[in-house]
C-alpha atoms as a PDB file:
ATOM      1  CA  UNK A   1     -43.659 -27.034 -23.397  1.00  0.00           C
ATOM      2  CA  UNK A   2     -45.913 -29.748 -21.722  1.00  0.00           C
ATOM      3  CA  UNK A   3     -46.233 -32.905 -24.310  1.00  0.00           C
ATOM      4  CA  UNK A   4     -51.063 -33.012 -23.654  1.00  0.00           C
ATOM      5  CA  UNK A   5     -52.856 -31.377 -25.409  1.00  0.00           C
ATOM      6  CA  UNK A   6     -53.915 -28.195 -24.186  1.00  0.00           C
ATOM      7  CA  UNK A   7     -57.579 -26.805 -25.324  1.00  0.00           C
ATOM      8  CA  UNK A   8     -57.482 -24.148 -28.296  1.00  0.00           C
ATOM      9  CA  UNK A   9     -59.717 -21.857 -26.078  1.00  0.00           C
ATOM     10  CA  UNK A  10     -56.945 -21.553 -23.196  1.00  0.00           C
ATOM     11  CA  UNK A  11     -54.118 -20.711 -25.645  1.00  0.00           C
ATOM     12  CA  UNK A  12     -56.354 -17.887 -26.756  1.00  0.00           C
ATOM     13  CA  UNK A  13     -56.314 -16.265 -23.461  1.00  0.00           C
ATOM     14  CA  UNK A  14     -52.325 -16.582 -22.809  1.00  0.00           C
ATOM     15  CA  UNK A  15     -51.680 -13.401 -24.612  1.00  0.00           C
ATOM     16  CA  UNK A  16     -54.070 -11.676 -22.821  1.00  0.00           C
ATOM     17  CA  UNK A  17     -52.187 -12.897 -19.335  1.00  0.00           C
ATOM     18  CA  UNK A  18     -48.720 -11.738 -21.198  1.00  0.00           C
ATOM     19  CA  UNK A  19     -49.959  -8.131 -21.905  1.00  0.00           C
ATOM     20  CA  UNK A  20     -51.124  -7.526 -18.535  1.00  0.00           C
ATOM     21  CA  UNK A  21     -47.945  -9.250 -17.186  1.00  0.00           C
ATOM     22  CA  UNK A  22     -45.990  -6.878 -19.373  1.00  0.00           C
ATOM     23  CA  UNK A  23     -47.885  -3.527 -18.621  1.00  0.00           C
ATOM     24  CA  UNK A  24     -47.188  -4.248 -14.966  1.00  0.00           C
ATOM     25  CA  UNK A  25     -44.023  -4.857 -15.637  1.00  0.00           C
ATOM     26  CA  UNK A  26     -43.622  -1.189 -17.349  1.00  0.00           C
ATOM     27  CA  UNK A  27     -45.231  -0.365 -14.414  1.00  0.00           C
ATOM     28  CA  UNK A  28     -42.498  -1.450 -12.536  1.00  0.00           C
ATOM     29  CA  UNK A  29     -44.175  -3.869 -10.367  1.00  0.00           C
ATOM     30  CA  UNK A  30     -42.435  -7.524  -9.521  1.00  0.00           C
ATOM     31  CA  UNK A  31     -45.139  -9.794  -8.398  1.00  0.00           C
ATOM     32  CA  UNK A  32     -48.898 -10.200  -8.921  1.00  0.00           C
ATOM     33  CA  UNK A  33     -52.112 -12.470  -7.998  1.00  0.00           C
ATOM     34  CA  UNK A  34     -54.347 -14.006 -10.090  1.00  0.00           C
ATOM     35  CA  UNK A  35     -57.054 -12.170  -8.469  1.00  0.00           C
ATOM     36  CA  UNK A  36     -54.824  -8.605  -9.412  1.00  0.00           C
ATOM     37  CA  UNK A  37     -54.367 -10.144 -12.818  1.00  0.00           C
ATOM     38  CA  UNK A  38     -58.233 -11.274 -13.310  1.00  0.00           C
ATOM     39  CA  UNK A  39     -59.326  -7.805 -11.840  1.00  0.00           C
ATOM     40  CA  UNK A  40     -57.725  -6.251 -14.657  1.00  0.00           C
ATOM     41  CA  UNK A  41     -58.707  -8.643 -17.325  1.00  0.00           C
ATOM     42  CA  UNK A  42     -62.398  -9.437 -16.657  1.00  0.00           C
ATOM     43  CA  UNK A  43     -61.429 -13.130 -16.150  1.00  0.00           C
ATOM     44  CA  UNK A  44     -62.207 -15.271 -12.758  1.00  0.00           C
ATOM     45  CA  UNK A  45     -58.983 -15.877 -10.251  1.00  0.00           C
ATOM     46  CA  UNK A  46     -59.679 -18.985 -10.430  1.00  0.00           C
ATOM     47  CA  UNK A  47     -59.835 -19.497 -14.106  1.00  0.00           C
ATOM     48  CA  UNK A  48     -56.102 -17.764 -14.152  1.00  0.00           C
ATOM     49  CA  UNK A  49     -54.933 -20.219 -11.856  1.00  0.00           C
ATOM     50  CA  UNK A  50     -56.419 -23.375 -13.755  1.00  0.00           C
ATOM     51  CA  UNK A  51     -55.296 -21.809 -17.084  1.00  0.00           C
ATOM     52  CA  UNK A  52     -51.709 -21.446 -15.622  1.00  0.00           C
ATOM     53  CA  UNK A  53     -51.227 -24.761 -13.932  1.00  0.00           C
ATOM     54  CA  UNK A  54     -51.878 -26.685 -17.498  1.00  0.00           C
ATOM     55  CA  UNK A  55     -48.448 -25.928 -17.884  1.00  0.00           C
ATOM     56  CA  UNK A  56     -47.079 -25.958 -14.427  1.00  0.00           C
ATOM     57  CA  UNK A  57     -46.699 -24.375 -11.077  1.00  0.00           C
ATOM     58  CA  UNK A  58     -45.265 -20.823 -11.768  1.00  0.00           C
ATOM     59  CA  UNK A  59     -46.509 -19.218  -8.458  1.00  0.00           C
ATOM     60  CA  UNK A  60     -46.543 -20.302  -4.004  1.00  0.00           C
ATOM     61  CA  UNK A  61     -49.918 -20.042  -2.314  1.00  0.00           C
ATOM     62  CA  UNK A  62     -50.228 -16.779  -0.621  1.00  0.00           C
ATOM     63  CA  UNK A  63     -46.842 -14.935  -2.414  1.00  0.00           C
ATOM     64  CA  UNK A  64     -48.068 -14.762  -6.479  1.00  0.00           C
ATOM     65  CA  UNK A  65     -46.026 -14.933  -9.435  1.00  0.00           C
ATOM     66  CA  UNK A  66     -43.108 -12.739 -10.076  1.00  0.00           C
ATOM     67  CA  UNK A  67     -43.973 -10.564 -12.914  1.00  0.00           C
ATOM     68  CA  UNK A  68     -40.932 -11.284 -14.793  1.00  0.00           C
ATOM     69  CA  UNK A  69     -40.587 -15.151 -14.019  1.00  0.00           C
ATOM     70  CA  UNK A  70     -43.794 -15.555 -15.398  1.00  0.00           C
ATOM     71  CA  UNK A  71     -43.617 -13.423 -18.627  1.00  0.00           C
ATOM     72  CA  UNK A  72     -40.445 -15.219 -19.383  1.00  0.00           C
ATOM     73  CA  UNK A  73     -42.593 -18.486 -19.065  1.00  0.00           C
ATOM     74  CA  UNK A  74     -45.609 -17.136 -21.081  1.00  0.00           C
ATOM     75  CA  UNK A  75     -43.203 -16.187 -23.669  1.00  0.00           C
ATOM     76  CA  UNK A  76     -41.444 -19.375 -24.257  1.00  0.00           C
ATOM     77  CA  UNK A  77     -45.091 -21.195 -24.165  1.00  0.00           C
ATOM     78  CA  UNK A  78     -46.551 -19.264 -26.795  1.00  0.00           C
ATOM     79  CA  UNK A  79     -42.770 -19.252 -28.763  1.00  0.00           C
ATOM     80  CA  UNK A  80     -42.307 -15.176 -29.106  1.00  0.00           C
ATOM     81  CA  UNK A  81     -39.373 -15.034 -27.415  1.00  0.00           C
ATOM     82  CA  UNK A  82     -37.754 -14.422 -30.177  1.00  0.00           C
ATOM     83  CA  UNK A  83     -38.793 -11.932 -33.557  1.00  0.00           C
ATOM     84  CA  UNK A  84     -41.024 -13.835 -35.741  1.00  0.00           C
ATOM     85  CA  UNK A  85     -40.941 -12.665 -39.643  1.00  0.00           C
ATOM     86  CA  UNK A  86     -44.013 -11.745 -40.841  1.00  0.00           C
ATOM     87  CA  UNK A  87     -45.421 -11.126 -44.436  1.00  0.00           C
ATOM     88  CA  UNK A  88     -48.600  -9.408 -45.433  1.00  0.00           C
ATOM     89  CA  UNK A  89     -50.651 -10.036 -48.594  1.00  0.00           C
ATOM     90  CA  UNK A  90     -52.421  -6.721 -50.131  1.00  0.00           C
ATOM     91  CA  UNK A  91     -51.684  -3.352 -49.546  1.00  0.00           C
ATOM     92  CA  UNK A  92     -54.886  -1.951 -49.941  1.00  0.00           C
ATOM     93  CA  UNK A  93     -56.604  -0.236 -46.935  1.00  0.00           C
ATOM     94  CA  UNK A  94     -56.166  -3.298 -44.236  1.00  0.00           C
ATOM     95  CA  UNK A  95     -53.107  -4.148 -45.353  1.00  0.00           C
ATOM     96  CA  UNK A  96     -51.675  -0.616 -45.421  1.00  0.00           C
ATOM     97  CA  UNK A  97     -52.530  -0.205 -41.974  1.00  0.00           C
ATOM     98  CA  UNK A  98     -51.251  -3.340 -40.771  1.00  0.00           C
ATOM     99  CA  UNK A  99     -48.074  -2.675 -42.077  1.00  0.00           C
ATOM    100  CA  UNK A 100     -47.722   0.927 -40.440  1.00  0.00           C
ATOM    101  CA  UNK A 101     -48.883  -0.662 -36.921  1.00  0.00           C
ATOM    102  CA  UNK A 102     -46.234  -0.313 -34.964  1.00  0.00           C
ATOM    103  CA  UNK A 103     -47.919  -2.586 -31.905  1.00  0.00           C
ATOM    104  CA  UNK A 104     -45.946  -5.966 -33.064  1.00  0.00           C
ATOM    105  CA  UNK A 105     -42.338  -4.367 -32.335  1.00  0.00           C
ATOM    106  CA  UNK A 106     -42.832  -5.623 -28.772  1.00  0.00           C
ATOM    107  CA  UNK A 107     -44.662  -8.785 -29.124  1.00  0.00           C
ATOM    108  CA  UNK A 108     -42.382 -10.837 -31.003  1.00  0.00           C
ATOM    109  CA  UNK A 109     -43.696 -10.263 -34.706  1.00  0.00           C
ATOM    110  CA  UNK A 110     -41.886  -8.285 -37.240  1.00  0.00           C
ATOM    111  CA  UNK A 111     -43.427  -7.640 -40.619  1.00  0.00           C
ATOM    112  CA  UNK A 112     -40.623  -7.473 -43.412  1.00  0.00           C
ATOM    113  CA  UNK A 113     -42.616  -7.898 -46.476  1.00  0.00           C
ATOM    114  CA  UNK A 114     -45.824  -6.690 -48.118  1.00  0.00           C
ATOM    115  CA  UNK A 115     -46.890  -7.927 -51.565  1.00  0.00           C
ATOM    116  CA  UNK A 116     -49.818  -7.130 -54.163  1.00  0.00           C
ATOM    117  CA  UNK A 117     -50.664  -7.165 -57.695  1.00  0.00           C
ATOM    118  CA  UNK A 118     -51.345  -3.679 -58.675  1.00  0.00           C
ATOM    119  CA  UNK A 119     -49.275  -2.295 -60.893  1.00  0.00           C
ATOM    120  CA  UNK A 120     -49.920   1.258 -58.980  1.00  0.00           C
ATOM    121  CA  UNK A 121     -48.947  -0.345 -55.727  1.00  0.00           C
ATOM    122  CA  UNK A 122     -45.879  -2.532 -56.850  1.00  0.00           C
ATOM    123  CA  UNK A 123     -42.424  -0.889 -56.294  1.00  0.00           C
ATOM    124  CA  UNK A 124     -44.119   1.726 -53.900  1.00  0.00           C
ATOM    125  CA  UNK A 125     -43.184   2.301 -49.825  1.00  0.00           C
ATOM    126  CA  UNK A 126     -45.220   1.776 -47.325  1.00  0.00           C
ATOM    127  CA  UNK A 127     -43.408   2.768 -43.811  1.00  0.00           C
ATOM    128  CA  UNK A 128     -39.882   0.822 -44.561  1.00  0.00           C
ATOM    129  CA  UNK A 129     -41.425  -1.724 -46.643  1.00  0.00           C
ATOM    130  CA  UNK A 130     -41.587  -1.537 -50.780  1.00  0.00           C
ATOM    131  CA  UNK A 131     -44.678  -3.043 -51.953  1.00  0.00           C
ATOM    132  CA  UNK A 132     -43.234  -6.467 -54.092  1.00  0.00           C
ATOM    133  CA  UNK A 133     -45.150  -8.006 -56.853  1.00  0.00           C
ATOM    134  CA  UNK A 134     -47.748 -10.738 -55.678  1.00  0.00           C
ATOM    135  CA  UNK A 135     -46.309 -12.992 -59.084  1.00  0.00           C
ATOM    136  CA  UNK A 136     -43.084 -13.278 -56.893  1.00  0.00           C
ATOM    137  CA  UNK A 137     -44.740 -14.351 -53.384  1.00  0.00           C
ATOM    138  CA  UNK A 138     -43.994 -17.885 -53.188  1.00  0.00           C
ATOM    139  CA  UNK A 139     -40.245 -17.675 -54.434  1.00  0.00           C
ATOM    140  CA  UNK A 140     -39.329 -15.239 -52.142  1.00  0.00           C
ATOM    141  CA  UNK A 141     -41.220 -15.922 -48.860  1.00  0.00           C
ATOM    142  CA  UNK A 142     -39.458 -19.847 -49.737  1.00  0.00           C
ATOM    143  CA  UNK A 143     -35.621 -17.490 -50.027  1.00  0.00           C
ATOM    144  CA  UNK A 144     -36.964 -15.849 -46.331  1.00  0.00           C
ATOM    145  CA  UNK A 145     -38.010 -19.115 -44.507  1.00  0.00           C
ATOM    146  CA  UNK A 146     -41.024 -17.137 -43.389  1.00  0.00           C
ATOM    147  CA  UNK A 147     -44.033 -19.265 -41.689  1.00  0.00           C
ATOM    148  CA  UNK A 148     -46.794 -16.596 -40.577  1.00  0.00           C
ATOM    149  CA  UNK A 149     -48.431 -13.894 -43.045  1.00  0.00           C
ATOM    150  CA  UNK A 150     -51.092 -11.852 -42.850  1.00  0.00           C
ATOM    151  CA  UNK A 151     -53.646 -12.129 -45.794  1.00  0.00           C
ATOM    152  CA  UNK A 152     -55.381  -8.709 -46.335  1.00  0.00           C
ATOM    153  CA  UNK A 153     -57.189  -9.564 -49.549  1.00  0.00           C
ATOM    154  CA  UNK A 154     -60.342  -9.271 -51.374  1.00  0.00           C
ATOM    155  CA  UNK A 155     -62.623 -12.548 -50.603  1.00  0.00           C
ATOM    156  CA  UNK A 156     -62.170 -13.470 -54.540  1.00  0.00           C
ATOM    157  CA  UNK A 157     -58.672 -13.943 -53.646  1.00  0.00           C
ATOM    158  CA  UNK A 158     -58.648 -15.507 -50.697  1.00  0.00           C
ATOM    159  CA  UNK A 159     -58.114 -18.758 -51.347  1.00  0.00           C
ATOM    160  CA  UNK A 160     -55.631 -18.799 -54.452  1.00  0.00           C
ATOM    161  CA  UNK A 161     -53.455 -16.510 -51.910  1.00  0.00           C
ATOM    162  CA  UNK A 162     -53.664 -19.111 -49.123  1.00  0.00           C
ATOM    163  CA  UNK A 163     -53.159 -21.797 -51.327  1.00  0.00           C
ATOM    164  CA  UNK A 164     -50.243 -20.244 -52.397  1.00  0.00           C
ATOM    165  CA  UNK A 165     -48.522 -19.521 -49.191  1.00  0.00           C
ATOM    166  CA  UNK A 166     -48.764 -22.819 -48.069  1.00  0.00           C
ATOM    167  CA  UNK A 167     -46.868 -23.686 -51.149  1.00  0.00           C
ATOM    168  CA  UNK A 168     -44.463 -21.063 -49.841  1.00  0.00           C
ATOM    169  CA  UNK A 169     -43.998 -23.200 -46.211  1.00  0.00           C
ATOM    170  CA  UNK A 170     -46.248 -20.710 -44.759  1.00  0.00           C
ATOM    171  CA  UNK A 171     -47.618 -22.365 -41.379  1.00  0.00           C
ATOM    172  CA  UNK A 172     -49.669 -19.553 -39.975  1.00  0.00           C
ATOM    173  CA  UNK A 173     -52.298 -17.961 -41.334  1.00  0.00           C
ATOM    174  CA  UNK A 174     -54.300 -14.544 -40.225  1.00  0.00           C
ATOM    175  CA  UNK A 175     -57.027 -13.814 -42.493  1.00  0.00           C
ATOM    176  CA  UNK A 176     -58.986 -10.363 -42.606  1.00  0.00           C
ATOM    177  CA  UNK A 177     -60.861 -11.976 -45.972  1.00  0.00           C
ATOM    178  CA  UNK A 178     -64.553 -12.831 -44.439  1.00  0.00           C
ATOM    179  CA  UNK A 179     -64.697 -15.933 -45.871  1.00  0.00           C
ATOM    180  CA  UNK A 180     -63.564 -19.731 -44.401  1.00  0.00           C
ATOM    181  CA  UNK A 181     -60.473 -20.930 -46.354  1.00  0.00           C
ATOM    182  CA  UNK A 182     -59.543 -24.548 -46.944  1.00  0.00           C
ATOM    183  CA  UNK A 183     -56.188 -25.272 -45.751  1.00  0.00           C
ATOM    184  CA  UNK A 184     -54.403 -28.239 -44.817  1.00  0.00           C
ATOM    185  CA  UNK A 185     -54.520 -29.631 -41.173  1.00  0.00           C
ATOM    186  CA  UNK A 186     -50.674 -28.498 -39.950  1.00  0.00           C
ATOM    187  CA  UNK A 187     -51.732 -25.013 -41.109  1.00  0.00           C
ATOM    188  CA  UNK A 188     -52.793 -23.082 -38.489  1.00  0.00           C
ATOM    189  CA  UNK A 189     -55.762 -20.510 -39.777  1.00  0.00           C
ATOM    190  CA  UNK A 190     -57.034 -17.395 -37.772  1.00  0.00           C
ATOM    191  CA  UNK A 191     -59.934 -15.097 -38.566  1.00  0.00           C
ATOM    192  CA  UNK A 192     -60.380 -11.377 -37.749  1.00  0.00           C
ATOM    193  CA  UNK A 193     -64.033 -10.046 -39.470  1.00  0.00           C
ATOM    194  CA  UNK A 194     -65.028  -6.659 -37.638  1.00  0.00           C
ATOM    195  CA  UNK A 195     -68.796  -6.564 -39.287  1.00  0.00           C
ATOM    196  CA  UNK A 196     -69.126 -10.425 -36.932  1.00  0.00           C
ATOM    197  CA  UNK A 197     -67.758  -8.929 -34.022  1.00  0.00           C
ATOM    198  CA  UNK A 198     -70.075  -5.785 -34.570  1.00  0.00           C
ATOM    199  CA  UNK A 199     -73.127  -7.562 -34.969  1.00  0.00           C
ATOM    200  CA  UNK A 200     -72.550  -9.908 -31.907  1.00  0.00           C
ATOM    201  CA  UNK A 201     -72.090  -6.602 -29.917  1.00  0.00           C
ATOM    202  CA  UNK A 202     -75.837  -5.277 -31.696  1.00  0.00           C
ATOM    203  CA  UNK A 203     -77.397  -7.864 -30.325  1.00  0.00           C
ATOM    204  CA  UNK A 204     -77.440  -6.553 -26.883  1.00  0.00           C
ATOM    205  CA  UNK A 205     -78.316  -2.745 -28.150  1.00  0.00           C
ATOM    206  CA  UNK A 206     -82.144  -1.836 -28.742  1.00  0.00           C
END
């Protein structure tokens, strides 16, 4: 990984260059263009190719990239090349499907514990995970080492449960609670709100 600082906005579309990469390569294909790869993606050739050389020269003029050479490369930049642990805070509807998805198998994140604070819900399965009591998060994600979790959580609760996973060593933060969290600066926070993304989209509808 290159030592400058490389803007938050071209991170964000890495993944999006590693699940094309990696559906051609189910597709059994071996090399690609960044015009192939923005055709399928909705992004400019050209904005592939600037993206890419921020972290170095992964293709030759007129041959491409080789599909695997460069998904190897994409992996190591954004670090799942290996399984990361995951946890997930509240089992209620988001949480409970979040922890069935089976999409993160493949893309480097493995969710091995769910926690809440309903009695109903404690001590309960959900897929191959049992439901542990929210009173024991910080002690046990601490035993587990884990640094990313998913916060599923009412926006009352939001910030005691962030608070408290960063007191667990929790680095990484995605939060489906719509409301901005303080947290400090070497936490990394990310926010998923449908209803924002559904009224963005309503502004273009009559």
């Amino acid at each position: 990984m290159v030592d400058k600082k490389i803007p938050d906005i071209i991170i964000g579309r890495l993944p999006k260059y590693l699940r094309s990469l990696q559906r051609m390569d189910r597709e059994g294909r071996l090399v690609t263009s960044s015009k192939e790869m923005g055709e399928r993606l909705g992004i400019s050739a050209a904005q592939i190719r600037k993206d890419l050389s921020q972290f170095g020269e992964f293709g030759k003029q007129g041959k491409g990239y080789s599909v695997p050479f460069l998904i190897k490369q994409l992996s190591e930049i954004l670090h799942v090349n290996h399984d990361w642990e995951v946890a997930v805070v509240g089992a209620g509807d988001i949480g409970s499907a979040v922890a069935h998805y089976k999409g993160f198998a493949n893309r480097g994140f493995k969710i091995v514990l769910l926690f809440d604070n309903d009695p109903q819900r404690i001590g309960t399965r959900i897929g191959e995970l049992t439901i542990q009591d929210y009173s024991l998060l910080i002690e046990t994600i601490q035993e587990k080492g884990i640094k990313i979790a998913i916060v599923a959580v009412p926006v009352t609760s939001a910030q005691e449960v962030t608070d408290n996973l960063v007191k667990a060593g929790v680095k990484a933060i995605l939060s489906y609670a719509p409301v901005i969290i303080n947290h400090p600066q070497d936490v990394y926070v990310q926010y998923i709100d449908p209803s924002i993304h559904l009224q963005r989209m309503t502004y273009y509808l009559d």
